[in-house]
PDB file of N, CA and C in Angstrom:
ATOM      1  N   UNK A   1      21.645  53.821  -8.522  1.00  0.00           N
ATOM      2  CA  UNK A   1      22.162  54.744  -9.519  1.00  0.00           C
ATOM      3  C   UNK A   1      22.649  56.009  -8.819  1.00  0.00           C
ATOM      4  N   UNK A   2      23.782  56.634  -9.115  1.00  0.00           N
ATOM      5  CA  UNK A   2      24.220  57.008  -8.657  1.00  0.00           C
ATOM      6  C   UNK A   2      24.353  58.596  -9.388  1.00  0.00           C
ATOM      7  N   UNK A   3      23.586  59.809  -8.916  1.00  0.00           N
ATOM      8  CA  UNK A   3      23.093  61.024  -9.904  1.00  0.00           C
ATOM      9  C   UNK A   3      23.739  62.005  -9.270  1.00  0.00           C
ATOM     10  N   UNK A   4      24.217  62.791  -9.991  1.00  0.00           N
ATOM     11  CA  UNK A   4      25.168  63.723  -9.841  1.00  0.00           C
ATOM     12  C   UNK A   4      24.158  65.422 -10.062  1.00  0.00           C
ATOM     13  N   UNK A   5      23.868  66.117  -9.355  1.00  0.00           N
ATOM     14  CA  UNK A   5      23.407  67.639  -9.343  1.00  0.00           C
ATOM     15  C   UNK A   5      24.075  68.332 -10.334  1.00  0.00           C
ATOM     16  N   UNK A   6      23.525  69.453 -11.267  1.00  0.00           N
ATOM     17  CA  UNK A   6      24.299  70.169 -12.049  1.00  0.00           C
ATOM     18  C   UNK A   6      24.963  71.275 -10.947  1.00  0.00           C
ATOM     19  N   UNK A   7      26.252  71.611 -11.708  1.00  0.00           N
ATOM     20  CA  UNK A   7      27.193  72.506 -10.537  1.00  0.00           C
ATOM     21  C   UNK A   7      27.579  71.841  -9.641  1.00  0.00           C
ATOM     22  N   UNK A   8      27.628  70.452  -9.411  1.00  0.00           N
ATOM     23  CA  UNK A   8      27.790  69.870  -8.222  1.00  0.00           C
ATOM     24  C   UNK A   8      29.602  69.313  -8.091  1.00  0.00           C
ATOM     25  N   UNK A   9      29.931  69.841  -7.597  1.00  0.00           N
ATOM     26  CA  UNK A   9      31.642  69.967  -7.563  1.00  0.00           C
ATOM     27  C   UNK A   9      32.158  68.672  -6.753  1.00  0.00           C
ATOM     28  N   UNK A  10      32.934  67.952  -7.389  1.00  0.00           N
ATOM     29  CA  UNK A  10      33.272  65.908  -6.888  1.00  0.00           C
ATOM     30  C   UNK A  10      34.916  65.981  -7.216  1.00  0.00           C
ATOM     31  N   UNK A  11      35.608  65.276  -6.047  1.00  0.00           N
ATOM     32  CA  UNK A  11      36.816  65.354  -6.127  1.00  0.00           C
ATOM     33  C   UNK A  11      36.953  63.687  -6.274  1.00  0.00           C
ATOM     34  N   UNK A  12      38.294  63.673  -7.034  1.00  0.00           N
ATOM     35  CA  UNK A  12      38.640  62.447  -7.621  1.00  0.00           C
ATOM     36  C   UNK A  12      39.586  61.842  -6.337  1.00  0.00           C
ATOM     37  N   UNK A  13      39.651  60.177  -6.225  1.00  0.00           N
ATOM     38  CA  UNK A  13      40.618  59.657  -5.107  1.00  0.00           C
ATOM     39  C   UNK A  13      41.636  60.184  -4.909  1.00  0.00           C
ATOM     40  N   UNK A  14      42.615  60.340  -6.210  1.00  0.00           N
ATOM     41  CA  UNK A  14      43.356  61.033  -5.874  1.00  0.00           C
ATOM     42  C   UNK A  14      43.118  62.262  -5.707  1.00  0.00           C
ATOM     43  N   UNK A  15      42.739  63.276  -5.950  1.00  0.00           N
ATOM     44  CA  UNK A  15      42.452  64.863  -5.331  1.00  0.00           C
ATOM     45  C   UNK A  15      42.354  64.599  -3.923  1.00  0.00           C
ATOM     46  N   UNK A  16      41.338  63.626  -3.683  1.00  0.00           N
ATOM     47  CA  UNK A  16      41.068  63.486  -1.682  1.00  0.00           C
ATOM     48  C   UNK A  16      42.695  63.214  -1.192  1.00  0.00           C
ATOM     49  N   UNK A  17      43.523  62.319  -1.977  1.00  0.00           N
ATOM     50  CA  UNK A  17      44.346  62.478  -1.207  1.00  0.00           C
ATOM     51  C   UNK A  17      45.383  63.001  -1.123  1.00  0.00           C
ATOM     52  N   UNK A  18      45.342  64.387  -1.942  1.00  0.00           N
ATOM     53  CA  UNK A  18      46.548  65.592  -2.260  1.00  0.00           C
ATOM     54  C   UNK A  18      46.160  66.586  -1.169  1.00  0.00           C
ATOM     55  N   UNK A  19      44.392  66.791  -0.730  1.00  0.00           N
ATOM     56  CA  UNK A  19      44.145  67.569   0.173  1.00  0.00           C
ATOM     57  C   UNK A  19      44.944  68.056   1.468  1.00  0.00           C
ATOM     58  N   UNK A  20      45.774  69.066   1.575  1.00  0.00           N
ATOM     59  CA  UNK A  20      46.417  69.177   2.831  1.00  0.00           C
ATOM     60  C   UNK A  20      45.016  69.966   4.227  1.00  0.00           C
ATOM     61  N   UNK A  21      44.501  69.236   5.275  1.00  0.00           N
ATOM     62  CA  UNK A  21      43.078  70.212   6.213  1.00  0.00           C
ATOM     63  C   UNK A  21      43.922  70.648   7.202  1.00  0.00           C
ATOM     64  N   UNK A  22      43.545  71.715   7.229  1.00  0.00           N
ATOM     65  CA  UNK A  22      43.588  73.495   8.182  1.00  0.00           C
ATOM     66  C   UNK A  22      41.967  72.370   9.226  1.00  0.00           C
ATOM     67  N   UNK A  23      42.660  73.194  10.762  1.00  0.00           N
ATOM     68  CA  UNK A  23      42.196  72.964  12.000  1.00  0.00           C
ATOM     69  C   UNK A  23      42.417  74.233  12.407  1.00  0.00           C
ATOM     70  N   UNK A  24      41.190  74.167  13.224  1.00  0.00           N
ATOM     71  CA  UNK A  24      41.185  75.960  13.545  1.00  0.00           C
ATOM     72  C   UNK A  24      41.687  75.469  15.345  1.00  0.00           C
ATOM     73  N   UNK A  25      42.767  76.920  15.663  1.00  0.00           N
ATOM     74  CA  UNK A  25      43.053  76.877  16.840  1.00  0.00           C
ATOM     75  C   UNK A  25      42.244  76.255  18.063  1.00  0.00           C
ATOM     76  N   UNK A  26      40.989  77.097  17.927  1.00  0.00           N
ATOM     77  CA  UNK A  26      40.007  77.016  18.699  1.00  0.00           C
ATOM     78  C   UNK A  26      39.424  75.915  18.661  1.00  0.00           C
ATOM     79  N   UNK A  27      39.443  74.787  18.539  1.00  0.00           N
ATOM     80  CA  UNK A  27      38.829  73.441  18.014  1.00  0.00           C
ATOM     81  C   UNK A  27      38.614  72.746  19.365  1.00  0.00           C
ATOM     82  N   UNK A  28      38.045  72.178  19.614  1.00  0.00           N
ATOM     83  CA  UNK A  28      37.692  71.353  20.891  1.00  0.00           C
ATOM     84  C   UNK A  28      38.939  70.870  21.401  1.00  0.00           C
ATOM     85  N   UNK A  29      39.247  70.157  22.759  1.00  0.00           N
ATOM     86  CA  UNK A  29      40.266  69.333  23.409  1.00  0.00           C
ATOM     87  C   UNK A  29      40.340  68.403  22.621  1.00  0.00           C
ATOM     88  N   UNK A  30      39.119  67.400  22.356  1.00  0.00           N
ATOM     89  CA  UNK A  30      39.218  66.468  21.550  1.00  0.00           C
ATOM     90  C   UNK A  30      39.442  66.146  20.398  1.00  0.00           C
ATOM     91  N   UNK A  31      39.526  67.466  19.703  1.00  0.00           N
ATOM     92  CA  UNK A  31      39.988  67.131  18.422  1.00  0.00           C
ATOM     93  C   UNK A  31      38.447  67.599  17.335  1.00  0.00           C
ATOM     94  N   UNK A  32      37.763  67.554  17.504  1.00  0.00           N
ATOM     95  CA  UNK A  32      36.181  67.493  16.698  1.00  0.00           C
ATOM     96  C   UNK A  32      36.070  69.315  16.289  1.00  0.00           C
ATOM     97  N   UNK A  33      36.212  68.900  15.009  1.00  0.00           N
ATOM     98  CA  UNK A  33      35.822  70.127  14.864  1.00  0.00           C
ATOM     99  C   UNK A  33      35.520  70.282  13.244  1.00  0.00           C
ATOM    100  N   UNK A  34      35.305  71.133  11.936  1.00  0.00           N
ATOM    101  CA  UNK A  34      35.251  71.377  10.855  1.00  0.00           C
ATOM    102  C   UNK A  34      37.026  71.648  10.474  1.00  0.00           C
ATOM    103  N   UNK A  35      36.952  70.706   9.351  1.00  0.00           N
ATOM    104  CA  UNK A  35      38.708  71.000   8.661  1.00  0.00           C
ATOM    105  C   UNK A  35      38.117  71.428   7.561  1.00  0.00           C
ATOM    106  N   UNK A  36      39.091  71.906   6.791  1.00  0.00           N
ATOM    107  CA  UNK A  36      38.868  73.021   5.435  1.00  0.00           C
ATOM    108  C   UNK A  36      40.591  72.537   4.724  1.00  0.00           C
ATOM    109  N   UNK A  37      40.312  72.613   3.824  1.00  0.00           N
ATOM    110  CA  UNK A  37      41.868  72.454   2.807  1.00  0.00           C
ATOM    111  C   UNK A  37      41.311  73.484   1.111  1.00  0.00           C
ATOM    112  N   UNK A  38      42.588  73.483   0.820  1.00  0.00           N
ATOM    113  CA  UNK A  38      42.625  73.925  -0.686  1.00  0.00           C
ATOM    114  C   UNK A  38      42.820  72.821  -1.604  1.00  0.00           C
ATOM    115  N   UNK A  39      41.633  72.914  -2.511  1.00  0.00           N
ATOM    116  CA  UNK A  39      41.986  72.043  -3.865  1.00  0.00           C
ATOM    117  C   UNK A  39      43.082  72.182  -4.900  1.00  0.00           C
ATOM    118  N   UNK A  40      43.676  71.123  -5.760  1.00  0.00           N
ATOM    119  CA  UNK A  40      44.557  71.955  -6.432  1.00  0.00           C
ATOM    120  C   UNK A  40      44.168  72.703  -7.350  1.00  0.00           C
ATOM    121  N   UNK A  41      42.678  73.129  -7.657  1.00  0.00           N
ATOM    122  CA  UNK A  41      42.374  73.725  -8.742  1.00  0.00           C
ATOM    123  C   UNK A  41      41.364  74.471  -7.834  1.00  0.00           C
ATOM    124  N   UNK A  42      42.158  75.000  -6.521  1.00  0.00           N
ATOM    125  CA  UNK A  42      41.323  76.043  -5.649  1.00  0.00           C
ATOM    126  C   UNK A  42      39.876  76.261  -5.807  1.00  0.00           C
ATOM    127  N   UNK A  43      39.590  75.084  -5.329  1.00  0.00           N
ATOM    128  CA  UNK A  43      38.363  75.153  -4.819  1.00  0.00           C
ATOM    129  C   UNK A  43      38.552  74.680  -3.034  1.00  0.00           C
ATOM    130  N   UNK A  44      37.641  75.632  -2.321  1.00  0.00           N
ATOM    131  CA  UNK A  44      37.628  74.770  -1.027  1.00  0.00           C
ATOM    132  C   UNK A  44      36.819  73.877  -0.350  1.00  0.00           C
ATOM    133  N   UNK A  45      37.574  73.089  -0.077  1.00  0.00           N
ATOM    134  CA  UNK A  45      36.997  71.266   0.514  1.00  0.00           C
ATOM    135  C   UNK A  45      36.670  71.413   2.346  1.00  0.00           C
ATOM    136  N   UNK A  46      35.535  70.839   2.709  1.00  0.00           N
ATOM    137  CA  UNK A  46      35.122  70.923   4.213  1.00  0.00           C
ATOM    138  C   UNK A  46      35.003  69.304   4.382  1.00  0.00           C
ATOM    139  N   UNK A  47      35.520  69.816   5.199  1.00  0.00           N
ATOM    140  CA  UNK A  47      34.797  67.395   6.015  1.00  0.00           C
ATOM    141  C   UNK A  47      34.705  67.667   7.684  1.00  0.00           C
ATOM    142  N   UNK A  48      34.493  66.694   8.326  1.00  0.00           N
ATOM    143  CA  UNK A  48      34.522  66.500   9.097  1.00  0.00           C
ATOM    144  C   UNK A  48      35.444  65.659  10.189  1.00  0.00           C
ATOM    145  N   UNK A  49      35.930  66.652  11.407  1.00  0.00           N
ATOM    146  CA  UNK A  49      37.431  65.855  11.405  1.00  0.00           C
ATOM    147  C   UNK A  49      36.886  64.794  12.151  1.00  0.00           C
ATOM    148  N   UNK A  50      35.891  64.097  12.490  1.00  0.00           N
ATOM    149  CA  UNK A  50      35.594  62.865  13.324  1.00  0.00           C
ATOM    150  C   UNK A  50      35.495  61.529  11.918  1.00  0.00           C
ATOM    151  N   UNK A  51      35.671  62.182  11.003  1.00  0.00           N
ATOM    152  CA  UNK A  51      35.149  61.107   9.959  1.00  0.00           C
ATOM    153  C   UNK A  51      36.024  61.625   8.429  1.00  0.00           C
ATOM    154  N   UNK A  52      37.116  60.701   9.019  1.00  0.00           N
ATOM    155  CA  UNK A  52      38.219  62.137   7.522  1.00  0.00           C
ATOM    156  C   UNK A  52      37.808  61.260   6.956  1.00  0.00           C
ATOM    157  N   UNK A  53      37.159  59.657   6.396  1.00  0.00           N
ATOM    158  CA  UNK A  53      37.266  59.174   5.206  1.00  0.00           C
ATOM    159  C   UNK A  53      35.568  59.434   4.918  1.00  0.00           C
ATOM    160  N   UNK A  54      34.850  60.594   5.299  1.00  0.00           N
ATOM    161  CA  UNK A  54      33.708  60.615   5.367  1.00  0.00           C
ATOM    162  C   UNK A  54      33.507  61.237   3.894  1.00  0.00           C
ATOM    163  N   UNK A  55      32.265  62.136   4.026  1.00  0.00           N
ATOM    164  CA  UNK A  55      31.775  62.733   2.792  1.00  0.00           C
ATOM    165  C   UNK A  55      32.706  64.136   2.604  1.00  0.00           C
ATOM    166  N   UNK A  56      32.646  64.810   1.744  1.00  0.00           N
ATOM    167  CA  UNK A  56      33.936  65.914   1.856  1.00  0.00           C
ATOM    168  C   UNK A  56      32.539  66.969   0.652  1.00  0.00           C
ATOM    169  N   UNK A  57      32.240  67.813   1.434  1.00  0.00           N
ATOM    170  CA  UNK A  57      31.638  69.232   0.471  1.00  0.00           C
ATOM    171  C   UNK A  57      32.496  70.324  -0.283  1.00  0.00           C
ATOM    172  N   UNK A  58      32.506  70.738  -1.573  1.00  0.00           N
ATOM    173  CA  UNK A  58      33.787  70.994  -2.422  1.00  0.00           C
ATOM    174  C   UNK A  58      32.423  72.703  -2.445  1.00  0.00           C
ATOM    175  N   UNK A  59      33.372  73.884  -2.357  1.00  0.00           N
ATOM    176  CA  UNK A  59      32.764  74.822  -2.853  1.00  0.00           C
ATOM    177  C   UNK A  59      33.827  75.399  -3.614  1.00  0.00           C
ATOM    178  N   UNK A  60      33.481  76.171  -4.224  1.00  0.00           N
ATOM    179  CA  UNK A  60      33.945  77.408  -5.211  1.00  0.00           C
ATOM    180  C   UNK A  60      35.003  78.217  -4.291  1.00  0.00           C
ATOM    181  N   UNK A  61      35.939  78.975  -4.682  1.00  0.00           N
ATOM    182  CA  UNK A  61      36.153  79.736  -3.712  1.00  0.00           C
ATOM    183  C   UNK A  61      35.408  81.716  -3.155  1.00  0.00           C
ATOM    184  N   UNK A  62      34.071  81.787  -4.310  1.00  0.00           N
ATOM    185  CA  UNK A  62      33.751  83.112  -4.578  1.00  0.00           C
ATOM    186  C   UNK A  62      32.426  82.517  -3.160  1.00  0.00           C
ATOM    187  N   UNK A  63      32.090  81.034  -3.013  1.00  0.00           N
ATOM    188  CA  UNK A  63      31.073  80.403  -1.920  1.00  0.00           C
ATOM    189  C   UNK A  63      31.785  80.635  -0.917  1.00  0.00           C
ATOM    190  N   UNK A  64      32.812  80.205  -0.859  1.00  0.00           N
ATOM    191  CA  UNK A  64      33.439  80.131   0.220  1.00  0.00           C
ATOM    192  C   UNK A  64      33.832  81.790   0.857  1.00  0.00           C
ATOM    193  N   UNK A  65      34.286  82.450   0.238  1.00  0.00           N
ATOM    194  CA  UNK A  65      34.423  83.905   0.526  1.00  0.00           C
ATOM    195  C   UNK A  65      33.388  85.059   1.018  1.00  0.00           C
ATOM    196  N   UNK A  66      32.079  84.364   0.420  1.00  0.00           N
ATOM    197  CA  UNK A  66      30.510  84.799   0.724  1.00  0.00           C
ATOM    198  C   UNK A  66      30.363  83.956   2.173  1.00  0.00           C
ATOM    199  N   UNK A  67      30.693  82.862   2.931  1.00  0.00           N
ATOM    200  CA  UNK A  67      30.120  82.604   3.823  1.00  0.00           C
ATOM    201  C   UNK A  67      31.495  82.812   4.806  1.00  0.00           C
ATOM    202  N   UNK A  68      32.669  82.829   4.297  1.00  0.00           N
ATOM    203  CA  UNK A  68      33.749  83.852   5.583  1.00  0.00           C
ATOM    204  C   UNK A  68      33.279  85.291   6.215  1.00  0.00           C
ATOM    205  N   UNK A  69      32.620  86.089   4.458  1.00  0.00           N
ATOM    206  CA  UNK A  69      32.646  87.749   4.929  1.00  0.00           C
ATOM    207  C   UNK A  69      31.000  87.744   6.024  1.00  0.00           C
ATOM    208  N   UNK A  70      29.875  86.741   5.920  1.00  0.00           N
ATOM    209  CA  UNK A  70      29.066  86.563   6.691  1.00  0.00           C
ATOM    210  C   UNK A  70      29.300  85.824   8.242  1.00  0.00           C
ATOM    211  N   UNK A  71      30.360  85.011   8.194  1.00  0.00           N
ATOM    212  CA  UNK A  71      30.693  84.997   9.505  1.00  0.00           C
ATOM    213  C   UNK A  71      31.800  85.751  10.207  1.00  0.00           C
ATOM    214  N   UNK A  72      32.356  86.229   9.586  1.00  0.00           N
ATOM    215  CA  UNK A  72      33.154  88.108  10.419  1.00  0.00           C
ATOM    216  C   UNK A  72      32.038  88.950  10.572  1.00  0.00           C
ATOM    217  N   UNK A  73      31.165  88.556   9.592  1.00  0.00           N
ATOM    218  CA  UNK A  73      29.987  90.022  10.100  1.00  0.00           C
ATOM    219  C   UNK A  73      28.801  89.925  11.026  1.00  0.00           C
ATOM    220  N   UNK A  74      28.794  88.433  11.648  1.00  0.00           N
ATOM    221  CA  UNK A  74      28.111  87.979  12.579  1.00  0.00           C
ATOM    222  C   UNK A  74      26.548  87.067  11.965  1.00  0.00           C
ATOM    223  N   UNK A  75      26.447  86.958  11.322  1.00  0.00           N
ATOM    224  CA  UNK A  75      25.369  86.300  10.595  1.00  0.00           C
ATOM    225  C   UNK A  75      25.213  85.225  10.583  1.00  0.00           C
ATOM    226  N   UNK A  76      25.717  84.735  11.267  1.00  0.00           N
ATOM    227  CA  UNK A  76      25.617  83.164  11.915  1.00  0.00           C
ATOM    228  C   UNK A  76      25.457  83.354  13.376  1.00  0.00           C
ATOM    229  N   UNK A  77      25.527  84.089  13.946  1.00  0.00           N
ATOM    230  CA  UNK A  77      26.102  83.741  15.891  1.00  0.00           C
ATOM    231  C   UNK A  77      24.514  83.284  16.401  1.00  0.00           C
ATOM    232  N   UNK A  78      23.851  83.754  15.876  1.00  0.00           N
ATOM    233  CA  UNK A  78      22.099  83.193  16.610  1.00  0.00           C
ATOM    234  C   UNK A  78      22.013  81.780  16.479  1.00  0.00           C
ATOM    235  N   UNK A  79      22.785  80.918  15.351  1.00  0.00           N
ATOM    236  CA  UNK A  79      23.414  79.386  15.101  1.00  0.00           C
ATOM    237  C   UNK A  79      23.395  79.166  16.487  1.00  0.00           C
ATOM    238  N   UNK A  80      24.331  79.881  17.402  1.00  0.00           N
ATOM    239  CA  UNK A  80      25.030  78.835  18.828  1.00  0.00           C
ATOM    240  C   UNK A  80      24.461  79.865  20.018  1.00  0.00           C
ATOM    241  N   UNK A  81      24.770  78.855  21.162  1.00  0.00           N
ATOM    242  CA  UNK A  81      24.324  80.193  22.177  1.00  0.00           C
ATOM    243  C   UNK A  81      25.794  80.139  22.867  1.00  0.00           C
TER     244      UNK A  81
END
């Protein structure tokens, strides 16, 4: 059975495949890195570029704007060395 979270944001086949993914400059030689696209009903979509037919996480864009202004402000960097 297959249960769905309240608030839990699910894109339809077709939506996955209207998605245009943004690659950040900085991305490995190989290619591996986090892609990001806009929904058409602007929300933003994350996957993983080693696995584009993988799972795809859909946020809000007010989520998404809360975890940009925390990584310009450094609140992640203890994440990596």
């Amino acid at each position: 059975m297959n249960t769905i979270k309240p608030g839990k944001i699910t894109l339809s086949a077709s939506e996955r495949e209207t998605l245009a993914w943004l690659k950040a400059h900085s991305s490995t030689a190989d290619g591996h890195c986090v892609e990001v696209a806009a929904s058409a009903v602007g929300n933003v979509a994350i996957r993983d570029s080693k696995d584009p037919n993988g799972p795809i996480l859909v946020y809000k864009p007010s989520e998404f704007r809360a975890f940009l202004e925390g990584a310009r402000n450094g609140e992640f960097d203890g994440l990596v060395r």
